[in-house]
C-alpha atoms as a PDB file:
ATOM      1  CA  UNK A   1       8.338 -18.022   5.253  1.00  0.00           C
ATOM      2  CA  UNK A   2       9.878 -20.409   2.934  1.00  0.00           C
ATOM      3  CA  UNK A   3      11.825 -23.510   3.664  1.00  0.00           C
ATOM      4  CA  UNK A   4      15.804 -22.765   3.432  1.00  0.00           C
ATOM      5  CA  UNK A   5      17.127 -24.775   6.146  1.00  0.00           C
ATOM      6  CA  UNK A   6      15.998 -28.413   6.465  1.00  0.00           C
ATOM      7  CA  UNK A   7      15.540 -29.776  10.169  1.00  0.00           C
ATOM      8  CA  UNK A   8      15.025 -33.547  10.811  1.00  0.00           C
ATOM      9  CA  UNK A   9      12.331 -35.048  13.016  1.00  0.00           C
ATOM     10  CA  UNK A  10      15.615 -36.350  15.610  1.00  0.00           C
ATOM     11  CA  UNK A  11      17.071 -32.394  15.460  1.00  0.00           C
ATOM     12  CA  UNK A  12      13.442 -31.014  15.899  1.00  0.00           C
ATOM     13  CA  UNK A  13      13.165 -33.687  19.351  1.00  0.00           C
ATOM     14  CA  UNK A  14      16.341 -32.861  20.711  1.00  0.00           C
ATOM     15  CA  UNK A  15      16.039 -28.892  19.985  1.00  0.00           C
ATOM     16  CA  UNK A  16      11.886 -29.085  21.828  1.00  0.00           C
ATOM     17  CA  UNK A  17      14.174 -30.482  24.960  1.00  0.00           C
ATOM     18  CA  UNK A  18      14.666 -27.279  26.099  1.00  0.00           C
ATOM     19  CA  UNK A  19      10.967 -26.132  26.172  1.00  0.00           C
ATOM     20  CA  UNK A  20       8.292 -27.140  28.340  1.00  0.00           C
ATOM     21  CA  UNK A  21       6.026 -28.649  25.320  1.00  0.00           C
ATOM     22  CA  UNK A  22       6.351 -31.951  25.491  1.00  0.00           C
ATOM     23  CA  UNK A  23       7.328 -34.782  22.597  1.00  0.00           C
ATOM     24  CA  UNK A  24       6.399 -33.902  18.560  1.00  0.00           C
ATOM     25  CA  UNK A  25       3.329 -35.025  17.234  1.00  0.00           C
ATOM     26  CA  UNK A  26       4.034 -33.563  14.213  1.00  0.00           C
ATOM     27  CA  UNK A  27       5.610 -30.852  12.096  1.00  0.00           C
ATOM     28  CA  UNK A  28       5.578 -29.158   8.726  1.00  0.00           C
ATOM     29  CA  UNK A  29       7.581 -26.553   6.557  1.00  0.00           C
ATOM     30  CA  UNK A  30       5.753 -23.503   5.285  1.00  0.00           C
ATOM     31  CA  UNK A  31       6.196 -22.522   2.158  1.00  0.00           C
ATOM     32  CA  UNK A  32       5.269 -19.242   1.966  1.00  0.00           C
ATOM     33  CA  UNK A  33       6.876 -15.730   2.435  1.00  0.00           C
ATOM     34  CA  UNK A  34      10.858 -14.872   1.113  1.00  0.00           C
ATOM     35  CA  UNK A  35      12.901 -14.404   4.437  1.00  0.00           C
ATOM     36  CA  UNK A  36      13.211 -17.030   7.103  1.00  0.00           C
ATOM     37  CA  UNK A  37      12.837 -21.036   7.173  1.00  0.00           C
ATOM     38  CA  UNK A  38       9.529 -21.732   9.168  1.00  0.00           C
ATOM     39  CA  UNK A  39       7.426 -24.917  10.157  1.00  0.00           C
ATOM     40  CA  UNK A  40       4.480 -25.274  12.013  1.00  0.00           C
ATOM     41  CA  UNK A  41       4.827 -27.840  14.773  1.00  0.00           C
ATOM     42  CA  UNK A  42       2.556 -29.988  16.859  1.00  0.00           C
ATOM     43  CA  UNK A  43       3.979 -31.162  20.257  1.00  0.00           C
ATOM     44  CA  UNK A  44       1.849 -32.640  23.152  1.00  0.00           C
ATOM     45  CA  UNK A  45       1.089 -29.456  24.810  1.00  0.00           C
ATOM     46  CA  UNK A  46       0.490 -27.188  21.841  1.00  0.00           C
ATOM     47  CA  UNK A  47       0.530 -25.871  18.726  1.00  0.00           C
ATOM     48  CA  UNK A  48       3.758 -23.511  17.447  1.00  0.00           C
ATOM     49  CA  UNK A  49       5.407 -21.736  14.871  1.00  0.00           C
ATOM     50  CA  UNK A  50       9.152 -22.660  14.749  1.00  0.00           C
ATOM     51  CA  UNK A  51      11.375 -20.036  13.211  1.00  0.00           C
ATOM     52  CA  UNK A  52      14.810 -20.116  12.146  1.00  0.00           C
ATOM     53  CA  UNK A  53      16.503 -16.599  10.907  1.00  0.00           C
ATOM     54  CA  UNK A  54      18.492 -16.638   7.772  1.00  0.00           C
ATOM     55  CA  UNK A  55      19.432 -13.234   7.653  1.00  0.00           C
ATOM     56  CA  UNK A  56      19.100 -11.558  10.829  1.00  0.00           C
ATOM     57  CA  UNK A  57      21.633 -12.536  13.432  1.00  0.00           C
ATOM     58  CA  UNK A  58      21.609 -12.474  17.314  1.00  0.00           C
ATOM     59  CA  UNK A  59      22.069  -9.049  17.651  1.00  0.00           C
ATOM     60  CA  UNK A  60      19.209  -8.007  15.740  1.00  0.00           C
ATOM     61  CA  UNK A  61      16.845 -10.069  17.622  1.00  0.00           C
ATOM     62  CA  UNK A  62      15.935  -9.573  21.005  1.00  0.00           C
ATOM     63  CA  UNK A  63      14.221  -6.452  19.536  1.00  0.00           C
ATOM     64  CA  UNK A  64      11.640  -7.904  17.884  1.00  0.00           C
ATOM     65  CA  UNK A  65      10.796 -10.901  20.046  1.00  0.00           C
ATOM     66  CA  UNK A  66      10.894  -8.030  22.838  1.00  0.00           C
ATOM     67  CA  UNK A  67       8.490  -5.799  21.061  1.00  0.00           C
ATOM     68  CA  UNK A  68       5.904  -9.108  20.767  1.00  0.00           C
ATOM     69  CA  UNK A  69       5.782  -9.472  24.121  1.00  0.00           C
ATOM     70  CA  UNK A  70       5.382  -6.532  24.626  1.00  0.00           C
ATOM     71  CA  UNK A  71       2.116  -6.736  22.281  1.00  0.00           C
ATOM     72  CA  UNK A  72       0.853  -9.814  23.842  1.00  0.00           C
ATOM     73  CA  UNK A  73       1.384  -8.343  27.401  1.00  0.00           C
ATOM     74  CA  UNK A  74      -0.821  -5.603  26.729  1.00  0.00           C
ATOM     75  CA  UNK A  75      -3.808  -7.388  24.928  1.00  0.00           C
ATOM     76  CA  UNK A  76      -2.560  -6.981  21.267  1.00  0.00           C
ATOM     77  CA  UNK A  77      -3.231 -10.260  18.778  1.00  0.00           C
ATOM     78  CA  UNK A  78       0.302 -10.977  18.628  1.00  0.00           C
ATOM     79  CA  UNK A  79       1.790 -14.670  18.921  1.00  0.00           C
ATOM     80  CA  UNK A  80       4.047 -14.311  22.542  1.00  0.00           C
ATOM     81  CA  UNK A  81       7.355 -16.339  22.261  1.00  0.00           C
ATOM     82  CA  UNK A  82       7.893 -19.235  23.919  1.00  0.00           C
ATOM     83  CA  UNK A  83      10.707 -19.350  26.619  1.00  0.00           C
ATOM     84  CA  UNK A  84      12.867 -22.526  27.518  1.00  0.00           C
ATOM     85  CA  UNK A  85      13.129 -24.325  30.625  1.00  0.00           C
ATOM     86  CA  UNK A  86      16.565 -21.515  31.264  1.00  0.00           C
ATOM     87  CA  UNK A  87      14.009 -18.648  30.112  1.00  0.00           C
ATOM     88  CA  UNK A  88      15.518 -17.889  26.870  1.00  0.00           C
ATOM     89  CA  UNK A  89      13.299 -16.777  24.454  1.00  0.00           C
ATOM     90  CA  UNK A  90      16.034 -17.211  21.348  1.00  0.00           C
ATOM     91  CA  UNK A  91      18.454 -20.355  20.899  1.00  0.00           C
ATOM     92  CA  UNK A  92      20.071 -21.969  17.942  1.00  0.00           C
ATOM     93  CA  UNK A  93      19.340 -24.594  15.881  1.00  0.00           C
ATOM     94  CA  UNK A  94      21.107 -26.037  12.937  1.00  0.00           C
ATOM     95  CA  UNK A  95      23.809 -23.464  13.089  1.00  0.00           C
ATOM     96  CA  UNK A  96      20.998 -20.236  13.057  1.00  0.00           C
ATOM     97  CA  UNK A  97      19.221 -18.629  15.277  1.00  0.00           C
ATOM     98  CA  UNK A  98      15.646 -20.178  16.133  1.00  0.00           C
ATOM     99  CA  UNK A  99      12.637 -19.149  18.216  1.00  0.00           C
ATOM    100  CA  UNK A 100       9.304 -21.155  19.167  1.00  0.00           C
ATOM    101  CA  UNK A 101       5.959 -18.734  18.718  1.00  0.00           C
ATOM    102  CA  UNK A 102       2.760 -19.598  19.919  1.00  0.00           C
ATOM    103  CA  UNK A 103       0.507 -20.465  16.743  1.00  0.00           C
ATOM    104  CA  UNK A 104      -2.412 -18.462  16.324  1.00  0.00           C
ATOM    105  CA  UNK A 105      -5.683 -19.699  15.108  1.00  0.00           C
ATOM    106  CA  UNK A 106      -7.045 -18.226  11.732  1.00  0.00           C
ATOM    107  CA  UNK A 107      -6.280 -17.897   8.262  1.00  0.00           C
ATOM    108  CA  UNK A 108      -4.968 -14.930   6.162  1.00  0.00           C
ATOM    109  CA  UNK A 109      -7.314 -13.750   3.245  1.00  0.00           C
ATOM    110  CA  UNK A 110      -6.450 -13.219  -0.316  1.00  0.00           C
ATOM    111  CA  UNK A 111      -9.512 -11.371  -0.972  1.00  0.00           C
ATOM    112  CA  UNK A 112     -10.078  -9.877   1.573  1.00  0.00           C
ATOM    113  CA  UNK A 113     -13.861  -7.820   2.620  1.00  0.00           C
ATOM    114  CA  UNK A 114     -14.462  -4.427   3.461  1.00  0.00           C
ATOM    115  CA  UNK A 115     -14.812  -6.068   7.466  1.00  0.00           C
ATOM    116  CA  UNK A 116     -11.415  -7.360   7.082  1.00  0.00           C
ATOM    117  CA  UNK A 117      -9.602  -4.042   5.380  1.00  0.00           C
ATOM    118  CA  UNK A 118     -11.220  -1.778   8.315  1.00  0.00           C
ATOM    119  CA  UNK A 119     -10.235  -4.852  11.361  1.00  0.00           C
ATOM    120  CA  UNK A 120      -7.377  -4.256   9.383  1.00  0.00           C
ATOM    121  CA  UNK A 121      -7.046  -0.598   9.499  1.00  0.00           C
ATOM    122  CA  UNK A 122      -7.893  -0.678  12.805  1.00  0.00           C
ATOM    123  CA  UNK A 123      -5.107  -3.168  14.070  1.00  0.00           C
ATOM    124  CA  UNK A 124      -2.484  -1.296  12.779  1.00  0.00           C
ATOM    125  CA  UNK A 125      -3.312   1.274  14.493  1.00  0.00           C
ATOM    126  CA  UNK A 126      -3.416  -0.303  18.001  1.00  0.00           C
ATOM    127  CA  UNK A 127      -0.003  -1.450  17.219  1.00  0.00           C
ATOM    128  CA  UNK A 128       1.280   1.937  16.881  1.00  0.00           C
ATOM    129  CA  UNK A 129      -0.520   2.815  20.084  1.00  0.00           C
ATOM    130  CA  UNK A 130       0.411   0.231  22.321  1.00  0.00           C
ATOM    131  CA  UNK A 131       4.042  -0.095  20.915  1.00  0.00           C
ATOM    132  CA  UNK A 132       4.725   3.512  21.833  1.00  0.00           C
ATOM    133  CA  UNK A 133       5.258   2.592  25.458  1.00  0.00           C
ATOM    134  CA  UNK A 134       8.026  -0.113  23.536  1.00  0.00           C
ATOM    135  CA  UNK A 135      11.548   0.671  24.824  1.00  0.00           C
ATOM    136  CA  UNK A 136      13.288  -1.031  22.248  1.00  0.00           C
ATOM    137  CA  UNK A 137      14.656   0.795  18.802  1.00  0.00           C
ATOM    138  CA  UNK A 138      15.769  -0.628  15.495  1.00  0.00           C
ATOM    139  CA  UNK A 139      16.383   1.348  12.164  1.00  0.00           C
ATOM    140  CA  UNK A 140      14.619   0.384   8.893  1.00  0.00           C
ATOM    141  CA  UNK A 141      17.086  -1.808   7.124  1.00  0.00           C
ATOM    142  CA  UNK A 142      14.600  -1.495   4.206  1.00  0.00           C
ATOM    143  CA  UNK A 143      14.827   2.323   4.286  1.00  0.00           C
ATOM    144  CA  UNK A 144      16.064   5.193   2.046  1.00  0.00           C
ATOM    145  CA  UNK A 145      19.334   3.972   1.631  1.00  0.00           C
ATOM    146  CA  UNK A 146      18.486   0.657   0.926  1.00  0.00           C
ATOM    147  CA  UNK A 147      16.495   1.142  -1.712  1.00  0.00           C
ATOM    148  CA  UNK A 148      18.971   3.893  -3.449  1.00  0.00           C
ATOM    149  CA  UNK A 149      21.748   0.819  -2.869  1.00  0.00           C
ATOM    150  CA  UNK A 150      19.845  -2.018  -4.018  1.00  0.00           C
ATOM    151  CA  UNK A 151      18.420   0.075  -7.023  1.00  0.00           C
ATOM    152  CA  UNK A 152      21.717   0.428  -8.471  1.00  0.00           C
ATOM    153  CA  UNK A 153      22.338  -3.387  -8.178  1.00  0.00           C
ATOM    154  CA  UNK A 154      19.470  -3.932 -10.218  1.00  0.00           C
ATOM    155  CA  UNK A 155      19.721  -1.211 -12.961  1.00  0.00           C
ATOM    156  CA  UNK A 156      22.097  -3.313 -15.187  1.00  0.00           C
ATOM    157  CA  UNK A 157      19.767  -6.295 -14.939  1.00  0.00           C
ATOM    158  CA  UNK A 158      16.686  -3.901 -16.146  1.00  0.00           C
ATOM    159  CA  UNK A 159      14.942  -3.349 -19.189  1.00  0.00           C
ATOM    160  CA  UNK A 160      15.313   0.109 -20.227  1.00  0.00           C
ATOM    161  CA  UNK A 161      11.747   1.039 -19.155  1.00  0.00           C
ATOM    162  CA  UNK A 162      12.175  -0.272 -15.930  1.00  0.00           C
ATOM    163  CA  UNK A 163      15.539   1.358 -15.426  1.00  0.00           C
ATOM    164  CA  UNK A 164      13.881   4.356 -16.764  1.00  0.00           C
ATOM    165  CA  UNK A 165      11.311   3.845 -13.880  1.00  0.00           C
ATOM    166  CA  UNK A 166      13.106   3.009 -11.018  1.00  0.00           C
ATOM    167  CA  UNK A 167      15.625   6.180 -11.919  1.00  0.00           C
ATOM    168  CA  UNK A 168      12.896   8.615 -12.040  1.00  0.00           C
ATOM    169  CA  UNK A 169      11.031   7.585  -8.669  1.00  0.00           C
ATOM    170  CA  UNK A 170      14.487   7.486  -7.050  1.00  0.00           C
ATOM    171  CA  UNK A 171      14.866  11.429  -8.006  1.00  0.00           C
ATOM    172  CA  UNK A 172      11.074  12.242  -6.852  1.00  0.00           C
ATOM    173  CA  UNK A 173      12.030  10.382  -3.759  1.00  0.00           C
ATOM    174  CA  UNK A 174      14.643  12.331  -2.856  1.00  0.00           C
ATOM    175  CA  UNK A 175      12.276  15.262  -2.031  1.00  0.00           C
ATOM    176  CA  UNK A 176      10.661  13.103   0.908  1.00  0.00           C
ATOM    177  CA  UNK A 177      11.929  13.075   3.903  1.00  0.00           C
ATOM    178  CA  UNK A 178      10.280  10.387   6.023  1.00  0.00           C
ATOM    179  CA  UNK A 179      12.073  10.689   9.052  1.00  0.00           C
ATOM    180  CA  UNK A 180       9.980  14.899   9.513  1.00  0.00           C
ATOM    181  CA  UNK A 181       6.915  12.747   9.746  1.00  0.00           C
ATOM    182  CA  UNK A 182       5.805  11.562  12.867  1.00  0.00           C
ATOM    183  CA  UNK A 183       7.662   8.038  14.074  1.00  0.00           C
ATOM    184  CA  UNK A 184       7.284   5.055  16.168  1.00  0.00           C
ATOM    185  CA  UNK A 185       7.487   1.372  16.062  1.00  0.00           C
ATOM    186  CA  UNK A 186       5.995   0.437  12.717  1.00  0.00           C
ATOM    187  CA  UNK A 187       5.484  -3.865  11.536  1.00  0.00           C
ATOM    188  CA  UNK A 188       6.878  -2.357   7.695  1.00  0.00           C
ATOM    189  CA  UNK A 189       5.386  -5.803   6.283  1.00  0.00           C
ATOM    190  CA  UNK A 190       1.862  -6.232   7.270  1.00  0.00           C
ATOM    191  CA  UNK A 191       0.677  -7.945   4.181  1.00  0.00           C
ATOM    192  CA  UNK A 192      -2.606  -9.948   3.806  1.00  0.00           C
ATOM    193  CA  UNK A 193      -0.485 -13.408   4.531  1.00  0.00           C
ATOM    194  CA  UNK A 194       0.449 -11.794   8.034  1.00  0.00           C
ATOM    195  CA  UNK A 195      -2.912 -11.008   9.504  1.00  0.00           C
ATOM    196  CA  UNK A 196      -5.546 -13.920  10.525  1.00  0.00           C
ATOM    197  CA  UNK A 197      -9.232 -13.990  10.253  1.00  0.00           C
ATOM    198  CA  UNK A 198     -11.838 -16.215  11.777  1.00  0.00           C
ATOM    199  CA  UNK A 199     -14.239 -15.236   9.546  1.00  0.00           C
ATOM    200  CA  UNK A 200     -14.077 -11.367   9.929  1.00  0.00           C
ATOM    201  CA  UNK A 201     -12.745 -11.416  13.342  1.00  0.00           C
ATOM    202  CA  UNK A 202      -9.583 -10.750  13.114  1.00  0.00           C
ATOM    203  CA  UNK A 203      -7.617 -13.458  15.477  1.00  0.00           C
ATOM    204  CA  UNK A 204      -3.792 -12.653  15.124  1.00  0.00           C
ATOM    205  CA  UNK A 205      -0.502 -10.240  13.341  1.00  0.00           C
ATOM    206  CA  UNK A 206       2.223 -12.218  12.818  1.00  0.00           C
ATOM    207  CA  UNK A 207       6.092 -12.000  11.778  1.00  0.00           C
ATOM    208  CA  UNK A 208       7.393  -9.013  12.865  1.00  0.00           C
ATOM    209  CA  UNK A 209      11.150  -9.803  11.451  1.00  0.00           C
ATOM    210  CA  UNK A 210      10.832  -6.338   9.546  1.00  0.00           C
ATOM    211  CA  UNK A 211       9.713  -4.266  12.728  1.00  0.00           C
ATOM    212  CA  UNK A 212      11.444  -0.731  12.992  1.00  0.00           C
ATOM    213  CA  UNK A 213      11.078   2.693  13.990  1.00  0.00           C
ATOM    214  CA  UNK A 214      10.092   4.363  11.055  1.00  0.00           C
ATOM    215  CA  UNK A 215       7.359   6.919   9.706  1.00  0.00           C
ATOM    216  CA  UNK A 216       4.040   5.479  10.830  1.00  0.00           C
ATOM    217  CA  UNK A 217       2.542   6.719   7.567  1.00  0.00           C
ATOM    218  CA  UNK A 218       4.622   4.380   6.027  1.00  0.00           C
ATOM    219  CA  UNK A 219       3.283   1.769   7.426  1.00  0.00           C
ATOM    220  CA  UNK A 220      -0.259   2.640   6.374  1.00  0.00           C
ATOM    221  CA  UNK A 221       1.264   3.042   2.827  1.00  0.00           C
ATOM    222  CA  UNK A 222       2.680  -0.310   2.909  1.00  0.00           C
ATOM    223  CA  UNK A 223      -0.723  -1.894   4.189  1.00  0.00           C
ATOM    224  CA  UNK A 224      -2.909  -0.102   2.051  1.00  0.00           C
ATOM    225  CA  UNK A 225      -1.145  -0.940  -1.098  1.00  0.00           C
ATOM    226  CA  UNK A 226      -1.425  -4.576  -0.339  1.00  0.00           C
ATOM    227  CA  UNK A 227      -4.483  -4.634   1.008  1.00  0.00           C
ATOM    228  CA  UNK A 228      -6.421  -2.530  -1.325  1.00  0.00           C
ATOM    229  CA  UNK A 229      -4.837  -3.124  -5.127  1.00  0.00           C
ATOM    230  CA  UNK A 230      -5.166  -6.551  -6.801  1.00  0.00           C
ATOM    231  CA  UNK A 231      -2.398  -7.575  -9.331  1.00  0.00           C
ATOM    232  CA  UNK A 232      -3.545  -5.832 -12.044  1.00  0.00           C
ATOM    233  CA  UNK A 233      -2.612  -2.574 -10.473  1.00  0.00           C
ATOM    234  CA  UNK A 234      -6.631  -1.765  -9.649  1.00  0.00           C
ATOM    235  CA  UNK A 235      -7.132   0.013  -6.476  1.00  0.00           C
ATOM    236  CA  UNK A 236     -10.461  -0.655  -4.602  1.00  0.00           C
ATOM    237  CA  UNK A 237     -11.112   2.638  -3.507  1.00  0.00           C
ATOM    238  CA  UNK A 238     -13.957   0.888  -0.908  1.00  0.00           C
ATOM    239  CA  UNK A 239     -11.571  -0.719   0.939  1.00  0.00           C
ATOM    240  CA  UNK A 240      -8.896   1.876   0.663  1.00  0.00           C
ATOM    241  CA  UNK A 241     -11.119   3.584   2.224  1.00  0.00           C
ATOM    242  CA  UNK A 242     -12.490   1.892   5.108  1.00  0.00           C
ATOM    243  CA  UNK A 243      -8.785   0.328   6.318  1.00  0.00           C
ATOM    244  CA  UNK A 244      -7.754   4.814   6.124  1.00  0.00           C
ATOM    245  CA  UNK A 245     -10.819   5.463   8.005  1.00  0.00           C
ATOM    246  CA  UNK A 246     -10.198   2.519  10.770  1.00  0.00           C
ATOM    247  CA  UNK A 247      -6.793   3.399  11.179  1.00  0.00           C
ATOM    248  CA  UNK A 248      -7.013   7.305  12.223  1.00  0.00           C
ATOM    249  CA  UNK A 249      -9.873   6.435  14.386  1.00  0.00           C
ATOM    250  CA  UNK A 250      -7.138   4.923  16.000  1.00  0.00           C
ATOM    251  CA  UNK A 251      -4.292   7.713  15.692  1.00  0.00           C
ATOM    252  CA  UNK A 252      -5.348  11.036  14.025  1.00  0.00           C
ATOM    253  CA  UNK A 253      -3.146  11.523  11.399  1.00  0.00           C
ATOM    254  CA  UNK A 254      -1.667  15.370  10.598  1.00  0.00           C
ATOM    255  CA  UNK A 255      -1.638  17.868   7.763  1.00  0.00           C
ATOM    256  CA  UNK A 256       2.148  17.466   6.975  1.00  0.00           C
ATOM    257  CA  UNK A 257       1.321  13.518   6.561  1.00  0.00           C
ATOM    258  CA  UNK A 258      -2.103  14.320   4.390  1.00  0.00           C
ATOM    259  CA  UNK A 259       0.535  16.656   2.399  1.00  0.00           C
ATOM    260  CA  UNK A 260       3.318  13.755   2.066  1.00  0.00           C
ATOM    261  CA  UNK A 261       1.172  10.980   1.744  1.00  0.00           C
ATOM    262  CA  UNK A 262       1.186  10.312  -2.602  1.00  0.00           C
ATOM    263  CA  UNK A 263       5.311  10.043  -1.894  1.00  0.00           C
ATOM    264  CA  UNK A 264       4.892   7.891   0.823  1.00  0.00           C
ATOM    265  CA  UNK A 265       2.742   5.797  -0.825  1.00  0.00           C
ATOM    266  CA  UNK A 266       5.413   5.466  -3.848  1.00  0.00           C
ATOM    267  CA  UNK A 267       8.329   4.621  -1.224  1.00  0.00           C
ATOM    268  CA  UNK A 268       6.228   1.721  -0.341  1.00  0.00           C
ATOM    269  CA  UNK A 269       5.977   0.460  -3.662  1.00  0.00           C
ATOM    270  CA  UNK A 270       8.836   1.220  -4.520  1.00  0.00           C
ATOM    271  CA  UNK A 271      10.333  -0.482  -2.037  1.00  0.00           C
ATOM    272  CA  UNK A 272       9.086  -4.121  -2.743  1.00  0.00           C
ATOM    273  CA  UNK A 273       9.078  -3.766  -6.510  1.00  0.00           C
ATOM    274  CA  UNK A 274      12.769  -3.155  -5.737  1.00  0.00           C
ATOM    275  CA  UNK A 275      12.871  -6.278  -3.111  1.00  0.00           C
ATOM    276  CA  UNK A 276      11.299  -8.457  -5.374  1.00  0.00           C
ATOM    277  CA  UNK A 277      13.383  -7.695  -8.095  1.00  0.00           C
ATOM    278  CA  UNK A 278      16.246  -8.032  -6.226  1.00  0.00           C
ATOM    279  CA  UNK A 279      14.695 -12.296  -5.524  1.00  0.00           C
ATOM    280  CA  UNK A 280      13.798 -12.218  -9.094  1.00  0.00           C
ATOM    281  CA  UNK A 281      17.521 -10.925 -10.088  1.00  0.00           C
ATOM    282  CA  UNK A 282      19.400 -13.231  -7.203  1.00  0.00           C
ATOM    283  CA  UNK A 283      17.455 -16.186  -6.219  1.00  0.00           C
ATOM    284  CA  UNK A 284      18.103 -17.405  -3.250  1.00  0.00           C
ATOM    285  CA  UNK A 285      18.988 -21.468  -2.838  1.00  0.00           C
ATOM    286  CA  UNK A 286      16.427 -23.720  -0.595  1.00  0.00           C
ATOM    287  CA  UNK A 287      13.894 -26.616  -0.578  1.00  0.00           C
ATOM    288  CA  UNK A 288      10.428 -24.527  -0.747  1.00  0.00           C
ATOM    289  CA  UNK A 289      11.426 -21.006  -1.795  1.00  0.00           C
ATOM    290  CA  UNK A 290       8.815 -18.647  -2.797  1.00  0.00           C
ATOM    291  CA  UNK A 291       9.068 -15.676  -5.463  1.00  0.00           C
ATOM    292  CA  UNK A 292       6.294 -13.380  -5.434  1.00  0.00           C
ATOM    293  CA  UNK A 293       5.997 -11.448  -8.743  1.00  0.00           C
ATOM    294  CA  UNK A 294       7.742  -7.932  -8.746  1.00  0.00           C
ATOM    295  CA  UNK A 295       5.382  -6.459 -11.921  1.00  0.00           C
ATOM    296  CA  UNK A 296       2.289  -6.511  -9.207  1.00  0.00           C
ATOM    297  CA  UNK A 297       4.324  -3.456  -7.429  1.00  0.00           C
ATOM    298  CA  UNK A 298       5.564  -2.020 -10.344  1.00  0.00           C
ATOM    299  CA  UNK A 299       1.802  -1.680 -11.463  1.00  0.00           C
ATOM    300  CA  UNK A 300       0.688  -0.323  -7.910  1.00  0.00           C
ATOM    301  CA  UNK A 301       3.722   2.185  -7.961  1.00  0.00           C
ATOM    302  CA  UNK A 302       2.709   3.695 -11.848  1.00  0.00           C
ATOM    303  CA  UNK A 303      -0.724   3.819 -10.851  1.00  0.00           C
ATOM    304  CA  UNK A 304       0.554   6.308  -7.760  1.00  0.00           C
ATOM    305  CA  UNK A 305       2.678   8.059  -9.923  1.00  0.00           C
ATOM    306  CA  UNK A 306      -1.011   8.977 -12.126  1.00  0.00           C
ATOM    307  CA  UNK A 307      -3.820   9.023  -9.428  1.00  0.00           C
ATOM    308  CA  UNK A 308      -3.803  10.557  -6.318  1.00  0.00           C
ATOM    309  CA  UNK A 309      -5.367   8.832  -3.610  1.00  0.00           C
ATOM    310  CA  UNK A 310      -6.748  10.737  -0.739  1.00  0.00           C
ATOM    311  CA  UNK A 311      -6.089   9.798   2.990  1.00  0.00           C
ATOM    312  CA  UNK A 312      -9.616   9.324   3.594  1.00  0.00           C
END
């Protein structure tokens, strides 16, 4: 959620005209996150998150604000979008797309409890539940083949231990094949910054922008490695456990995934030791643009390719 495009408080005034919220009381860019330019914004009648998309385009959209209405509508702690006076729920601003979001309240955790890694757990899977009955379909633009693409971007770039890395996962990948797993609409970036706690209640999920349908052990992979290493690599096998445990109390998970789930694990960290890389490699231009440190993964993916962790 860094700061890429810059919006003045006159553009901001004239853009709110088309939603039932009143005049600005205030507004602020967020610094955090890689993808899109975000500010939080106070009007008279509320508080919201305004988003404008630098990479995905109108097309791509209506799936993902559709699938967080969907959420809201059926009691998840998603953040509905806001619709304008016409009852759009996507418009432009500054030459990109942009959508208001209701702000939740809470904070994210960096360190998070054993509470928080089961509420955790438990969230995600409610989301797979409840987005089931989700008409909408997107592919994983993250996936297989964008990790086998943006892998040979980076090789030349590497170190030679890192190349040597990155080409040996790449061939152990090849023997998973995610899509035999069972599927559904998976978040694919539920990180600590994108879940909110009031104290250990958990109060809101948040930016959805990676949303697909996808193996929904993947998703568990991608949560648990965030969730439950710390940058050193170090797994915390207490709340590894309790977020596994929470989450197929939820949705019962099956042999063949028990069978996959070291590989799927690695395709997780693989894939944002590759995507950070890839920021590290290219850095992208902007006023407040955040780089999160691509060794962390590279740390969580060796320890993977050592240790087996059980799916509790």
């Amino acid at each position: 959620m860094s700061v890429f495009t810059k919006v003045s408080h006159s553009e901001l005034q004239a853009f709110l005209s088309q939603y039932p919220v009143g005049d600005v009381v205030g507004f602020q860019g967020i610094g955090e996150g890689v993808e899109n330019t975000n500010y939080f914004v106070d009007t008279e009648d509320g508080r919201w998150v305004l988003t404008l998309f630098e990479r995905l385009n109108y097309d791509d959209l209506p799936f993902f604000l559709g699938l967080m209405e969907h959420l809201a509508a059926h009691g998840f702690p998603s953040a509905a979008p806001l619709r304008t006076h016409a009852g759009r729920n996507l418009v432009e601003l500054n030459g990109k797309p942009a959508a208001m979001v209701q702000r939740l309240v809470g904070q994210s955790v960096l360190f998070p409890n054993i509470a928080q890694c089961s509420a955790a757990g438990g969230v995600l899977g409610e989301l797979h539940r409840i987005a089931a009955s989700f008409g909408g379909a997107a592919e994983n633009s993250r996936g297989s083949a964008w990790r086998s693409h943006t892998a040979a971007d980076l090789l030349p770039h590497l170190r030679t231990d890192a190349r040597a890395l990155i080409e040996s996962e790449l061939q152990a990948q090849a023997g998973l094949d995610l899509q035999a797993l069972p599927q559904g609409i998976v978040h694919a970036d539920l990180f600590r910054d994108n879940v909110l706690f009031v104290d250990d209640r958990l109060s809101g999920v948040i930016d959805f922008y990676y949303a697909c349908r996808d193996s929904l052990l993947y998703d568990l992979a991608i949560t648990v490695n965030d969730w439950c290493f710390d940058t050193h690599g170090t797994l915390n096998a207490a709340r590894a456990s309790a977020m596994m445990l929470a989450y197929r109390s939820r949705r019962q998970t099956t042999a063949e995934e028990h069978a996959a789930w070291n590989l799927v694990l690695r395709a997780a960290a693989l894939r944002f030791y590759l995507s950070r890389l890839y920021d590290w490699i290219h850095p992208r231009e902007g006023g407040m643009v955040h780089i999160k440190d691509p060794d962390a993964y590279r740390r969580i993916l060796e320890f993977h390719r050592t240790q087996e962790l059980p799916l509790a």
